[in-house]
C-alpha atoms as a PDB file:
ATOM      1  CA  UNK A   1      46.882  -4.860 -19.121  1.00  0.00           C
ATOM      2  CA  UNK A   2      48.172  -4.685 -15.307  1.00  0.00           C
ATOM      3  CA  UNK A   3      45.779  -4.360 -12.287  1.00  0.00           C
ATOM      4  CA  UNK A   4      46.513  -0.478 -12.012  1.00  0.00           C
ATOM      5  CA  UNK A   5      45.458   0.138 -15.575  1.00  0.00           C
ATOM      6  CA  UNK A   6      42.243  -2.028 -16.305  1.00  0.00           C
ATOM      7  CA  UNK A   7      41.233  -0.143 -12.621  1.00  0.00           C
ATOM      8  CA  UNK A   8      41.727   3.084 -14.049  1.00  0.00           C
ATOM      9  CA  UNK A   9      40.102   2.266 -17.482  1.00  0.00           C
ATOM     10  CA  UNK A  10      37.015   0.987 -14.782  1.00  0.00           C
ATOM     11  CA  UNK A  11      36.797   3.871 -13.082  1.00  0.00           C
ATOM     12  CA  UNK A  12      36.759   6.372 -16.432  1.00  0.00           C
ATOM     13  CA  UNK A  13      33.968   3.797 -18.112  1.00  0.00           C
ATOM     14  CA  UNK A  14      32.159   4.471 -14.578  1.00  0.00           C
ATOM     15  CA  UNK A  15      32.793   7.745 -14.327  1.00  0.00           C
ATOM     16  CA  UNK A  16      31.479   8.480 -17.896  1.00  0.00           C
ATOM     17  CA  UNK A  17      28.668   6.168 -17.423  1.00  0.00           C
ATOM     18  CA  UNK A  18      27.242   7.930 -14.553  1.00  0.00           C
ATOM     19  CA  UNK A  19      27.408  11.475 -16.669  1.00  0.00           C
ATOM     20  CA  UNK A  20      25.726  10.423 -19.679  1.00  0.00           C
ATOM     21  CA  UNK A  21      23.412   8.118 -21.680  1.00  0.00           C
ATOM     22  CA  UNK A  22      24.355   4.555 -21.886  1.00  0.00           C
ATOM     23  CA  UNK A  23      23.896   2.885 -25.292  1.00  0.00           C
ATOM     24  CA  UNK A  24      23.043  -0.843 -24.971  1.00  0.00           C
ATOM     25  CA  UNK A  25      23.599  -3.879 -27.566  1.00  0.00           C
ATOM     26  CA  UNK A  26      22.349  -6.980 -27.307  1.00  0.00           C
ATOM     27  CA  UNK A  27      23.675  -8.869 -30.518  1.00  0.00           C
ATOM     28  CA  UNK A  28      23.616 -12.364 -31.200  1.00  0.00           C
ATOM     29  CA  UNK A  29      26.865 -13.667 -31.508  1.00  0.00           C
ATOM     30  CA  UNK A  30      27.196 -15.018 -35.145  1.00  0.00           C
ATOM     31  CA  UNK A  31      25.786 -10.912 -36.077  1.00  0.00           C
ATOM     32  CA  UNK A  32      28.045  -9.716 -38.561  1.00  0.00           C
ATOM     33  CA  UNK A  33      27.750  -6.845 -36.801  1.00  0.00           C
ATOM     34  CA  UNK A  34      30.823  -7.919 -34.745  1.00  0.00           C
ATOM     35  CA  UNK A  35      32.954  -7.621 -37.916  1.00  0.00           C
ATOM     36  CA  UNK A  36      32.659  -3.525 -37.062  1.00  0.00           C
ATOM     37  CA  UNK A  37      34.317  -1.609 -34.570  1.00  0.00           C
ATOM     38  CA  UNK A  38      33.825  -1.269 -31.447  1.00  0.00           C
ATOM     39  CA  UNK A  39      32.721  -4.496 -30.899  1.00  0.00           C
ATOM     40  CA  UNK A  40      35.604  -6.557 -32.553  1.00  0.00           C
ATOM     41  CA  UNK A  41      38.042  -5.270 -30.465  1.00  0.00           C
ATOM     42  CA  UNK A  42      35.969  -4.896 -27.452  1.00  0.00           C
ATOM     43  CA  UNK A  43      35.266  -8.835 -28.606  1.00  0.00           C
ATOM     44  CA  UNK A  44      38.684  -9.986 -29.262  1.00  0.00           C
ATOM     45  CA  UNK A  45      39.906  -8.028 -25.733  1.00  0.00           C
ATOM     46  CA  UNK A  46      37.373 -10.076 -23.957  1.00  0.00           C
ATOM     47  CA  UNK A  47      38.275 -13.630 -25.735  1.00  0.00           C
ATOM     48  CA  UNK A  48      42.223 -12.537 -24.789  1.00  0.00           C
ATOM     49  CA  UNK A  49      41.271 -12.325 -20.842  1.00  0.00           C
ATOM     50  CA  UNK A  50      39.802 -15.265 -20.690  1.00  0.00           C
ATOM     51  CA  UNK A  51      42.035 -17.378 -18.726  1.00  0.00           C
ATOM     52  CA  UNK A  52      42.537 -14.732 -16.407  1.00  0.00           C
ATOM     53  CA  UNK A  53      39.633 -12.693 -15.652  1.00  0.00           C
ATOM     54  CA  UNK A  54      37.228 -16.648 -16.296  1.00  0.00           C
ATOM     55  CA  UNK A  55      33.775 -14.210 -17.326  1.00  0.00           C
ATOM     56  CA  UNK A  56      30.383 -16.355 -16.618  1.00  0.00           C
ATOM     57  CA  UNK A  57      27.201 -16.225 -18.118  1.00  0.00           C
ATOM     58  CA  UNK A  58      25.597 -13.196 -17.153  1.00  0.00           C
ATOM     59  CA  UNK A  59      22.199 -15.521 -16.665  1.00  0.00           C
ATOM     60  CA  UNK A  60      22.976 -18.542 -15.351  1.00  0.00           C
ATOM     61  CA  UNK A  61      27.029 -17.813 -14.322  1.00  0.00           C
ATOM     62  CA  UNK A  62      28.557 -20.863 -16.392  1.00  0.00           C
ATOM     63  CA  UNK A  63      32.159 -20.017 -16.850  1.00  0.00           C
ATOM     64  CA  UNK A  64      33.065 -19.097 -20.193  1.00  0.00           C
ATOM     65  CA  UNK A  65      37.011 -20.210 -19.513  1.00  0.00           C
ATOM     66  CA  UNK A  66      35.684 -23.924 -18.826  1.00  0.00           C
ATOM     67  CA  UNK A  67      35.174 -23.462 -22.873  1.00  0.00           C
ATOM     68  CA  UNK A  68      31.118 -22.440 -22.632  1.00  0.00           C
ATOM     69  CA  UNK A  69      30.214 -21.208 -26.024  1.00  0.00           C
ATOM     70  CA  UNK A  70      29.079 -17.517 -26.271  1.00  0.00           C
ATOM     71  CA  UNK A  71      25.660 -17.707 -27.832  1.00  0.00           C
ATOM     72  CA  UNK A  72      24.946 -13.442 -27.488  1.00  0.00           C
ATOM     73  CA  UNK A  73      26.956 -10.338 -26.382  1.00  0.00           C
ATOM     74  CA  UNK A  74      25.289  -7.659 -24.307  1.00  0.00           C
ATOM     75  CA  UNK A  75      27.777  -4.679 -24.870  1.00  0.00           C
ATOM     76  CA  UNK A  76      27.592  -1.049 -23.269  1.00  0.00           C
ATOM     77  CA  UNK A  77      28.971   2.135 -24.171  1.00  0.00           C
ATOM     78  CA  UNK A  78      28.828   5.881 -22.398  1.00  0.00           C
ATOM     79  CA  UNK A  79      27.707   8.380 -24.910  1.00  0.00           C
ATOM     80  CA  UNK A  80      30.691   9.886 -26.342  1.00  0.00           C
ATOM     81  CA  UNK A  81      32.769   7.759 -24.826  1.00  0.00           C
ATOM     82  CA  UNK A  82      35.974   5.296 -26.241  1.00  0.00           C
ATOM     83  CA  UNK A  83      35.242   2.368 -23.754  1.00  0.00           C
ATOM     84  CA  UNK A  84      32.757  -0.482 -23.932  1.00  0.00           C
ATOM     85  CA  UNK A  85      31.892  -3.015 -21.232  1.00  0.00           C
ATOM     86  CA  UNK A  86      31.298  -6.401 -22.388  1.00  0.00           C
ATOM     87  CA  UNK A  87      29.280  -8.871 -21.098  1.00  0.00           C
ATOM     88  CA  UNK A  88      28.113 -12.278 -22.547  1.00  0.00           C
ATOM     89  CA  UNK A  89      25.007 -14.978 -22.345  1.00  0.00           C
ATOM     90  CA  UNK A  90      26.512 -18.599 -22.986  1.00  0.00           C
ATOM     91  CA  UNK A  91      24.676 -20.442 -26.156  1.00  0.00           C
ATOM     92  CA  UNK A  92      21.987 -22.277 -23.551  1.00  0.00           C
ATOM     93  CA  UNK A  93      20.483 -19.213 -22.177  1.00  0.00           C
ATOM     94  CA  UNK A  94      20.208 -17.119 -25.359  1.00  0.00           C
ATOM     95  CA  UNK A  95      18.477 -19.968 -26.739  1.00  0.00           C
ATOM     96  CA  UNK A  96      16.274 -20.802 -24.191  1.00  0.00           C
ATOM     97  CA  UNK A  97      15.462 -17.314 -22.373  1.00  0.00           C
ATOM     98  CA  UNK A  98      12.631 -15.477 -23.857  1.00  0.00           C
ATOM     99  CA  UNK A  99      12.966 -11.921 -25.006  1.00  0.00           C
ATOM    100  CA  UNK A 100      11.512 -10.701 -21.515  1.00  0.00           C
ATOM    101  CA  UNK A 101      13.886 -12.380 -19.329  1.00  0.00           C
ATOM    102  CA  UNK A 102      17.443 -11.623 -22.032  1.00  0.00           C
ATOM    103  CA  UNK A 103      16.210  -7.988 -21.469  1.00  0.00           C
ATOM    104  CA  UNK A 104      15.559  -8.602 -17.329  1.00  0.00           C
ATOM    105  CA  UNK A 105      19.136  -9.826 -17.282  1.00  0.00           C
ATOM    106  CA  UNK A 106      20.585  -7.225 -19.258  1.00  0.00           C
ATOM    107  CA  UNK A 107      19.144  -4.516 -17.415  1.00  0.00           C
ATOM    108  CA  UNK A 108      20.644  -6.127 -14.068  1.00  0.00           C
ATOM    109  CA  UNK A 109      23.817  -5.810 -15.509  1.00  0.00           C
ATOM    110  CA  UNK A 110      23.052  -2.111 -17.032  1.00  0.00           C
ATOM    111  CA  UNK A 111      22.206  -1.297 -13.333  1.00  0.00           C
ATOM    112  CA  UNK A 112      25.219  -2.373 -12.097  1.00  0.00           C
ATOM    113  CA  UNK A 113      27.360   0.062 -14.340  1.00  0.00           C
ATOM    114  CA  UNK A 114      24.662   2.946 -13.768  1.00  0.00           C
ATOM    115  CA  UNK A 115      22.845   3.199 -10.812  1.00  0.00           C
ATOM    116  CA  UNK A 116      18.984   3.273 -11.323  1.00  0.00           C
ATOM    117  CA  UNK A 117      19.026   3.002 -15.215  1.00  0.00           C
ATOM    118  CA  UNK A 118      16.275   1.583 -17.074  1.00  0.00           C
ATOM    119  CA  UNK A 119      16.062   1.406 -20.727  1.00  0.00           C
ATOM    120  CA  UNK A 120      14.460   3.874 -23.034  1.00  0.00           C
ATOM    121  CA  UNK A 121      10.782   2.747 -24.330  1.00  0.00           C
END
């Protein structure tokens, strides 16, 4: 994907984003949940940019290209809409974060997509 289109696909995930509901996953990542769509692609997109984009730990920012295992996937997806963002916690964090901070962390990164969101109770 060149610069000009993963900008584009950016600003449509944004765009849709700030219309609509945002549905969030948090999935561990040996779920067999991953085996279903979106997630395997959105999965197997991510693992293919590696090199090139070098994603951190959305918790403690190790870099997943220096070969940092995934340990969950925080995935989010406009209502309605094709595209999902992925983000991931490396194996350290999701094992030693608590339930309340995973979530705290997640909903940083929510907030960055969408502007003031907050997660349904």
């Amino acid at each position: 994907m060149n610069r000009h289109t993963r900008r584009k696909s950016i600003a449509e995930f944004r765009h849709s984003a700030a219309r609509s509901d945002v549905l969030t996953f948090l999935i561990d990542s040996s779920d067999v949940a991953l085996g279903r769509e979106p997630f395997s692609q959105a999965v197997m997109y991510w693992r293919s940019n590696l090199a090139s984009r070098k994603p951190k730990c959305i918790a403690c920012r190790a870099s997943f290209a220096d070969g940092v295992a995934v340990g969950g996937w925080l995935f989010a997806t406009p209502e309605g809409a094709q595209a999902t963002s992925v983000s991931a916690f490396c194996v350290a964090c999701w094992s030693d974060l608590d339930d309340a901070e995973l979530e705290a962390v997640a909903l940083r990164v929510l907030q960055a997509v969408k502007p003031g969101a907050r997660f349904a109770s």
